[in-house]
N, C-alpha and C. Protein backbone atom coordinates (compact mmCIF):
# COMPACT_ATOMS: atom_id res chain seq x y z
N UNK A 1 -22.67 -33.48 -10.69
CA UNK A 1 -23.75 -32.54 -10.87
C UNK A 1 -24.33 -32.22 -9.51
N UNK A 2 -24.64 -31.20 -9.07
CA UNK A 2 -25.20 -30.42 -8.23
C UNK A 2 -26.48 -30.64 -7.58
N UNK A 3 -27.05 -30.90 -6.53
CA UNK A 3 -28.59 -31.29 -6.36
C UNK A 3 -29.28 -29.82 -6.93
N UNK A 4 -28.88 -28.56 -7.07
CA UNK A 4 -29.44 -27.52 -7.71
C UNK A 4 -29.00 -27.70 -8.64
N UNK A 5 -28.43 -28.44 -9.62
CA UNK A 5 -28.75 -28.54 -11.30
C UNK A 5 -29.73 -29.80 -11.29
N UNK A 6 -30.09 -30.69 -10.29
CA UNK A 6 -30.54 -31.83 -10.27
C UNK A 6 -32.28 -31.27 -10.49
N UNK A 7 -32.50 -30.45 -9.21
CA UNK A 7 -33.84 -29.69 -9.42
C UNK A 7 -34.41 -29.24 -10.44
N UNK A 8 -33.66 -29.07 -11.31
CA UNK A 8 -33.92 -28.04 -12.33
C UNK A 8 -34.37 -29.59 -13.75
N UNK A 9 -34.50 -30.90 -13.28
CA UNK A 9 -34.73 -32.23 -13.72
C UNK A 9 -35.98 -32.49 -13.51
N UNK A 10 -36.07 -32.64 -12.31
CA UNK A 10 -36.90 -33.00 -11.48
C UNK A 10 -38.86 -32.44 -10.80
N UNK A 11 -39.52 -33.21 -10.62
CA UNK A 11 -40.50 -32.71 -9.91
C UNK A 11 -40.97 -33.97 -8.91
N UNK A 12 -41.56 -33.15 -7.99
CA UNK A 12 -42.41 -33.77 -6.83
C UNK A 12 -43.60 -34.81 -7.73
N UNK A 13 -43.92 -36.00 -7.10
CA UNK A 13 -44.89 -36.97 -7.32
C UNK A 13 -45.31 -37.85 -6.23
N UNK A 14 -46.48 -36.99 -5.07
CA UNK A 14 -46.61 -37.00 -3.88
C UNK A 14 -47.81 -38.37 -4.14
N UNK A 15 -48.38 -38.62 -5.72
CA UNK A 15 -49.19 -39.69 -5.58
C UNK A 15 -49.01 -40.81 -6.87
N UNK A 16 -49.72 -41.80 -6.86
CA UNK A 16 -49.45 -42.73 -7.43
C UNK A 16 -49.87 -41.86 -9.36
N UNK A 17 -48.93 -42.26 -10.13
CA UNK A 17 -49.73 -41.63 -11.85
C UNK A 17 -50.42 -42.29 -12.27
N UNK A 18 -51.01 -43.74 -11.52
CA UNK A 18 -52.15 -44.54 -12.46
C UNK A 18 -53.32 -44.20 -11.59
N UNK A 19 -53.17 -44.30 -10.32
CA UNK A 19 -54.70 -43.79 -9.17
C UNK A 19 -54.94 -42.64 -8.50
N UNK A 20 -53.61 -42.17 -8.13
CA UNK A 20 -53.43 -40.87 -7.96
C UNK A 20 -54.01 -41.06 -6.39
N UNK A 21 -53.67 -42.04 -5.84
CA UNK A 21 -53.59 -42.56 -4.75
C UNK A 21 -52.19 -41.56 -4.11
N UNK A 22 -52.87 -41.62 -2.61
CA UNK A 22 -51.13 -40.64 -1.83
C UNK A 22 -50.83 -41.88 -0.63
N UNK A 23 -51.58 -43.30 -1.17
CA UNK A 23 -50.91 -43.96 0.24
C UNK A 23 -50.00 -44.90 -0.04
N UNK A 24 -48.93 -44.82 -0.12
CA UNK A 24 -47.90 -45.49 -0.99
C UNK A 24 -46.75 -46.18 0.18
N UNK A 25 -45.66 -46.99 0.12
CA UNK A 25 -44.35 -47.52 0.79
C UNK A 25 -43.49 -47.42 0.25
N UNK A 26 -42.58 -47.68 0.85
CA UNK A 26 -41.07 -47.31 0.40
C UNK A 26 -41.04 -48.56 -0.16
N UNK A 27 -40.45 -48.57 -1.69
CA UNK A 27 -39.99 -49.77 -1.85
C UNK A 27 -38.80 -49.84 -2.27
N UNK A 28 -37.98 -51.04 -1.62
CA UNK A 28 -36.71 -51.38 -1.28
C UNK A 28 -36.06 -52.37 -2.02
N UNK A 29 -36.46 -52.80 -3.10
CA UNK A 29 -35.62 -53.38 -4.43
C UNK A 29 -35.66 -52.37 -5.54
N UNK A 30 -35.08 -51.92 -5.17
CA UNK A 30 -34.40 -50.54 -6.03
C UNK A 30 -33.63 -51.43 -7.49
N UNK A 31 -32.75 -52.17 -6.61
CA UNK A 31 -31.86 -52.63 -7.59
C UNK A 31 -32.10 -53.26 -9.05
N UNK A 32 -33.14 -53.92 -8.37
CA UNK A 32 -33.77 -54.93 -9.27
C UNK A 32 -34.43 -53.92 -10.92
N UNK A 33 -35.01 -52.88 -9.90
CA UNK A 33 -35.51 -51.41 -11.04
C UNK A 33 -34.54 -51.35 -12.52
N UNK A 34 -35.21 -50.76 -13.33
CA UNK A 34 -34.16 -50.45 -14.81
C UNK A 34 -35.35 -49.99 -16.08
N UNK A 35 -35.51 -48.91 -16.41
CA UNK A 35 -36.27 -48.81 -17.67
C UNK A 35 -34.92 -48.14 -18.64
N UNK A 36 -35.38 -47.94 -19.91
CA UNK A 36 -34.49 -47.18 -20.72
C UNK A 36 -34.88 -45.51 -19.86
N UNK A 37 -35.75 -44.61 -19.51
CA UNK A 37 -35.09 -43.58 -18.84
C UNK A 37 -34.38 -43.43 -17.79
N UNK A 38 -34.57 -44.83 -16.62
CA UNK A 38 -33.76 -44.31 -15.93
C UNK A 38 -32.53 -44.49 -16.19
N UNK A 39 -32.06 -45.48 -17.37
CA UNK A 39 -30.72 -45.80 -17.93
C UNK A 39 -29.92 -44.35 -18.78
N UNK A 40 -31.21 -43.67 -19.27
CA UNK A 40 -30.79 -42.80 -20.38
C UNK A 40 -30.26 -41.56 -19.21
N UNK A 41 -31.40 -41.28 -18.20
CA UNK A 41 -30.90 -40.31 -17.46
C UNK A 41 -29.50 -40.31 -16.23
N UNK A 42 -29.44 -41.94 -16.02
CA UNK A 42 -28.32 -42.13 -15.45
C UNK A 42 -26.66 -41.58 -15.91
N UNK A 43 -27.10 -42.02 -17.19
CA UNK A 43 -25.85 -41.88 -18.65
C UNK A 43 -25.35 -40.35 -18.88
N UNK A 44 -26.55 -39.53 -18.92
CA UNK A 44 -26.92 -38.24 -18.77
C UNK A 44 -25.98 -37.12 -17.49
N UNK A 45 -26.54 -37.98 -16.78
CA UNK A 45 -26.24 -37.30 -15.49
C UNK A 45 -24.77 -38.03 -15.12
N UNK A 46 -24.29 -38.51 -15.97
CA UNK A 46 -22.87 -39.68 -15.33
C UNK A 46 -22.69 -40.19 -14.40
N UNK A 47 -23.98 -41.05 -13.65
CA UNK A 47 -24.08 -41.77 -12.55
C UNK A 47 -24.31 -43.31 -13.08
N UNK A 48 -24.26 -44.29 -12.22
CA UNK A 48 -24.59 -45.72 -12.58
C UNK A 48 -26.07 -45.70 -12.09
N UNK A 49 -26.97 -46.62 -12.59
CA UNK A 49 -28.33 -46.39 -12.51
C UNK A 49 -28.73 -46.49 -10.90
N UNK A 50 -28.04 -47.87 -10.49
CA UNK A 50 -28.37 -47.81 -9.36
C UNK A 50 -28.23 -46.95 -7.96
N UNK A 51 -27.11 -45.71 -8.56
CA UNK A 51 -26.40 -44.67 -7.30
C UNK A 51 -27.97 -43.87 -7.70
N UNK A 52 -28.52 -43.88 -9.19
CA UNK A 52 -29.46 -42.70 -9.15
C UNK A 52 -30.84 -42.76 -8.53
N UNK A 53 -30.46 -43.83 -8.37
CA UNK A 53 -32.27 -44.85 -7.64
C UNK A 53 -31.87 -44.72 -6.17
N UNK A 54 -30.54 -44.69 -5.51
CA UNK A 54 -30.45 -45.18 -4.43
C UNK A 54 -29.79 -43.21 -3.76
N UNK A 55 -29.50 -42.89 -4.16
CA UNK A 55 -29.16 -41.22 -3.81
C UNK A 55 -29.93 -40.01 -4.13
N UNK A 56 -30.60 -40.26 -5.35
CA UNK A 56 -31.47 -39.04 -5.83
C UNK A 56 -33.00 -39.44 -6.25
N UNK A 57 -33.13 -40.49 -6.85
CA UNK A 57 -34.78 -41.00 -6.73
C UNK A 57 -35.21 -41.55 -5.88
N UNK A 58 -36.38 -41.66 -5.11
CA UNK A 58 -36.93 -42.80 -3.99
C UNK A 58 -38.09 -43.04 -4.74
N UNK A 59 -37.68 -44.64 -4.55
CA UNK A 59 -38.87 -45.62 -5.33
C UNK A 59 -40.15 -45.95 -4.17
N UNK A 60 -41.06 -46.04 -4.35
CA UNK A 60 -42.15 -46.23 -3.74
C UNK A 60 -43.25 -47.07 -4.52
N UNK A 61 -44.06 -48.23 -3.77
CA UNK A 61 -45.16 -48.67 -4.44
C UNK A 61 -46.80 -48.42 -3.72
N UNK A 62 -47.66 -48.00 -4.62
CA UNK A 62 -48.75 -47.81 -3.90
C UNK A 62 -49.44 -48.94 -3.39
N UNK A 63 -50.15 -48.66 -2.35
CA UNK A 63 -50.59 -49.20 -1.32
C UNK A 63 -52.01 -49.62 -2.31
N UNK A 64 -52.33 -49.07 -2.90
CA UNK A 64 -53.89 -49.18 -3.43
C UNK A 64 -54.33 -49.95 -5.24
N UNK A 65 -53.06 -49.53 -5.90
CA UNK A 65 -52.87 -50.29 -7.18
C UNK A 65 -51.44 -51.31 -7.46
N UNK A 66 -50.64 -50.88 -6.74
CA UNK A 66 -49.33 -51.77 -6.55
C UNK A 66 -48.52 -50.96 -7.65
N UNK A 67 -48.41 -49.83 -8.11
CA UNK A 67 -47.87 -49.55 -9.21
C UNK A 67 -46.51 -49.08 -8.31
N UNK A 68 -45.56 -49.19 -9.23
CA UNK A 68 -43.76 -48.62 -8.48
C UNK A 68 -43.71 -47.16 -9.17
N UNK A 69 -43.22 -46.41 -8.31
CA UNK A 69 -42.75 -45.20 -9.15
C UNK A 69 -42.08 -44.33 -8.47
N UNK A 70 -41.48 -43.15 -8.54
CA UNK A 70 -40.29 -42.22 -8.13
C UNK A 70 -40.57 -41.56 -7.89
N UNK A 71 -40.16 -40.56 -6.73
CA UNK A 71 -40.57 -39.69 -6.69
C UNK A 71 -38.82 -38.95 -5.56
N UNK A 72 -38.83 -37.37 -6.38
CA UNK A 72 -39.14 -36.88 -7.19
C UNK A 72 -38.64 -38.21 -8.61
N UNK A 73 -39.67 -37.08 -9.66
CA UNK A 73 -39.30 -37.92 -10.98
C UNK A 73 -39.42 -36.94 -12.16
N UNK A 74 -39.18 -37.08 -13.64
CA UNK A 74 -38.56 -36.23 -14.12
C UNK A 74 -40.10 -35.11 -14.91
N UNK A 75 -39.48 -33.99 -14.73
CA UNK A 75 -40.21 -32.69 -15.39
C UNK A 75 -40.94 -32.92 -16.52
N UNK A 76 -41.49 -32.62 -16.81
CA UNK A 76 -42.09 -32.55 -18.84
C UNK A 76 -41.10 -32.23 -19.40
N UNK A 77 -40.42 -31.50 -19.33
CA UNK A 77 -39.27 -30.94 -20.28
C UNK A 77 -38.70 -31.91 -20.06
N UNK A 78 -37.84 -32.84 -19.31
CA UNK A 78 -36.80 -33.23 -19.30
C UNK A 78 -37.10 -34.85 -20.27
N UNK A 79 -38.22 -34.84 -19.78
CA UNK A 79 -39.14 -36.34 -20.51
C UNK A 79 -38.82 -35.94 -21.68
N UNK A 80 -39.66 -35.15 -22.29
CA UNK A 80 -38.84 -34.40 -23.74
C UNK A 80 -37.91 -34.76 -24.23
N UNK A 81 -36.97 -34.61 -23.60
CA UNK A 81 -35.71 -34.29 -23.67
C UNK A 81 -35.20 -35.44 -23.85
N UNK A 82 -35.07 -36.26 -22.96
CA UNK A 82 -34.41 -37.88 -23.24
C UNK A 82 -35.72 -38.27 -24.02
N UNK A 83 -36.68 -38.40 -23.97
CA UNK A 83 -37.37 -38.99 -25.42
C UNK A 83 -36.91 -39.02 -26.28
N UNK A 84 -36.51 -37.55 -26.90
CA UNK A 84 -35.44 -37.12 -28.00
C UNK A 84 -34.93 -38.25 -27.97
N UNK A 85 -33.71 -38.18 -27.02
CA UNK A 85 -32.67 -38.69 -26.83
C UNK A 85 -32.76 -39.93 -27.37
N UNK A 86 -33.56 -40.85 -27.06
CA UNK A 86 -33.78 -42.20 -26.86
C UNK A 86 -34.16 -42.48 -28.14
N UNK A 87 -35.17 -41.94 -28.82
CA UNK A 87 -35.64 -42.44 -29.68
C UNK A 87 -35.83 -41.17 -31.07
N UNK A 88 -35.02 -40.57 -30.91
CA UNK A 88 -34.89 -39.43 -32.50
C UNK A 88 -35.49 -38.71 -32.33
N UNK A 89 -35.75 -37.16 -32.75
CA UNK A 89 -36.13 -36.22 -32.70
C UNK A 89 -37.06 -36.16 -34.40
């Protein structure tokens, strides 16, 4: 898949979604990472979870609540979408 079909997934998340904090780090146990979306969207996209964490998402934790999260990360629609997916329409 295409990083322009990838966009069309995706949005910017320049701050933390629990504080909405913008002073955040790179965080570098990626591996260790795993929810059911990023599994569902991995599956999706026919990547292994960890190429999608380590090539197309960057994980980051904030500096101010400790929360982990992605950025970019996925659209409303696409949340939708594997919600469906995941758990029935």
């Amino acid at each position: 898949m295409s990083a322009v079909d990838l966009a069309s997934y995706l949005q910017s998340n320049p701050v933390c979604p629990v504080c909405q904090s913008g002073d955040r780090s790179d965080f570098f146990e990626q591996e260790v990472m795993s929810n059911d979306y990023l599994n569902t969207l991995a599956s999706y996209l026919q990547v292994d979870t960890n190429s999608l964490l380590t090539s197309i998402l960057r994980a980051y934790q904030c500096r101010n609540c400790t929360t982990i999260y992605c950025d970019p990360w996925l659209n409303s629609k696409t949340s939708a979408m594997l919600y469906g997916l995941m758990y029935g329409q």
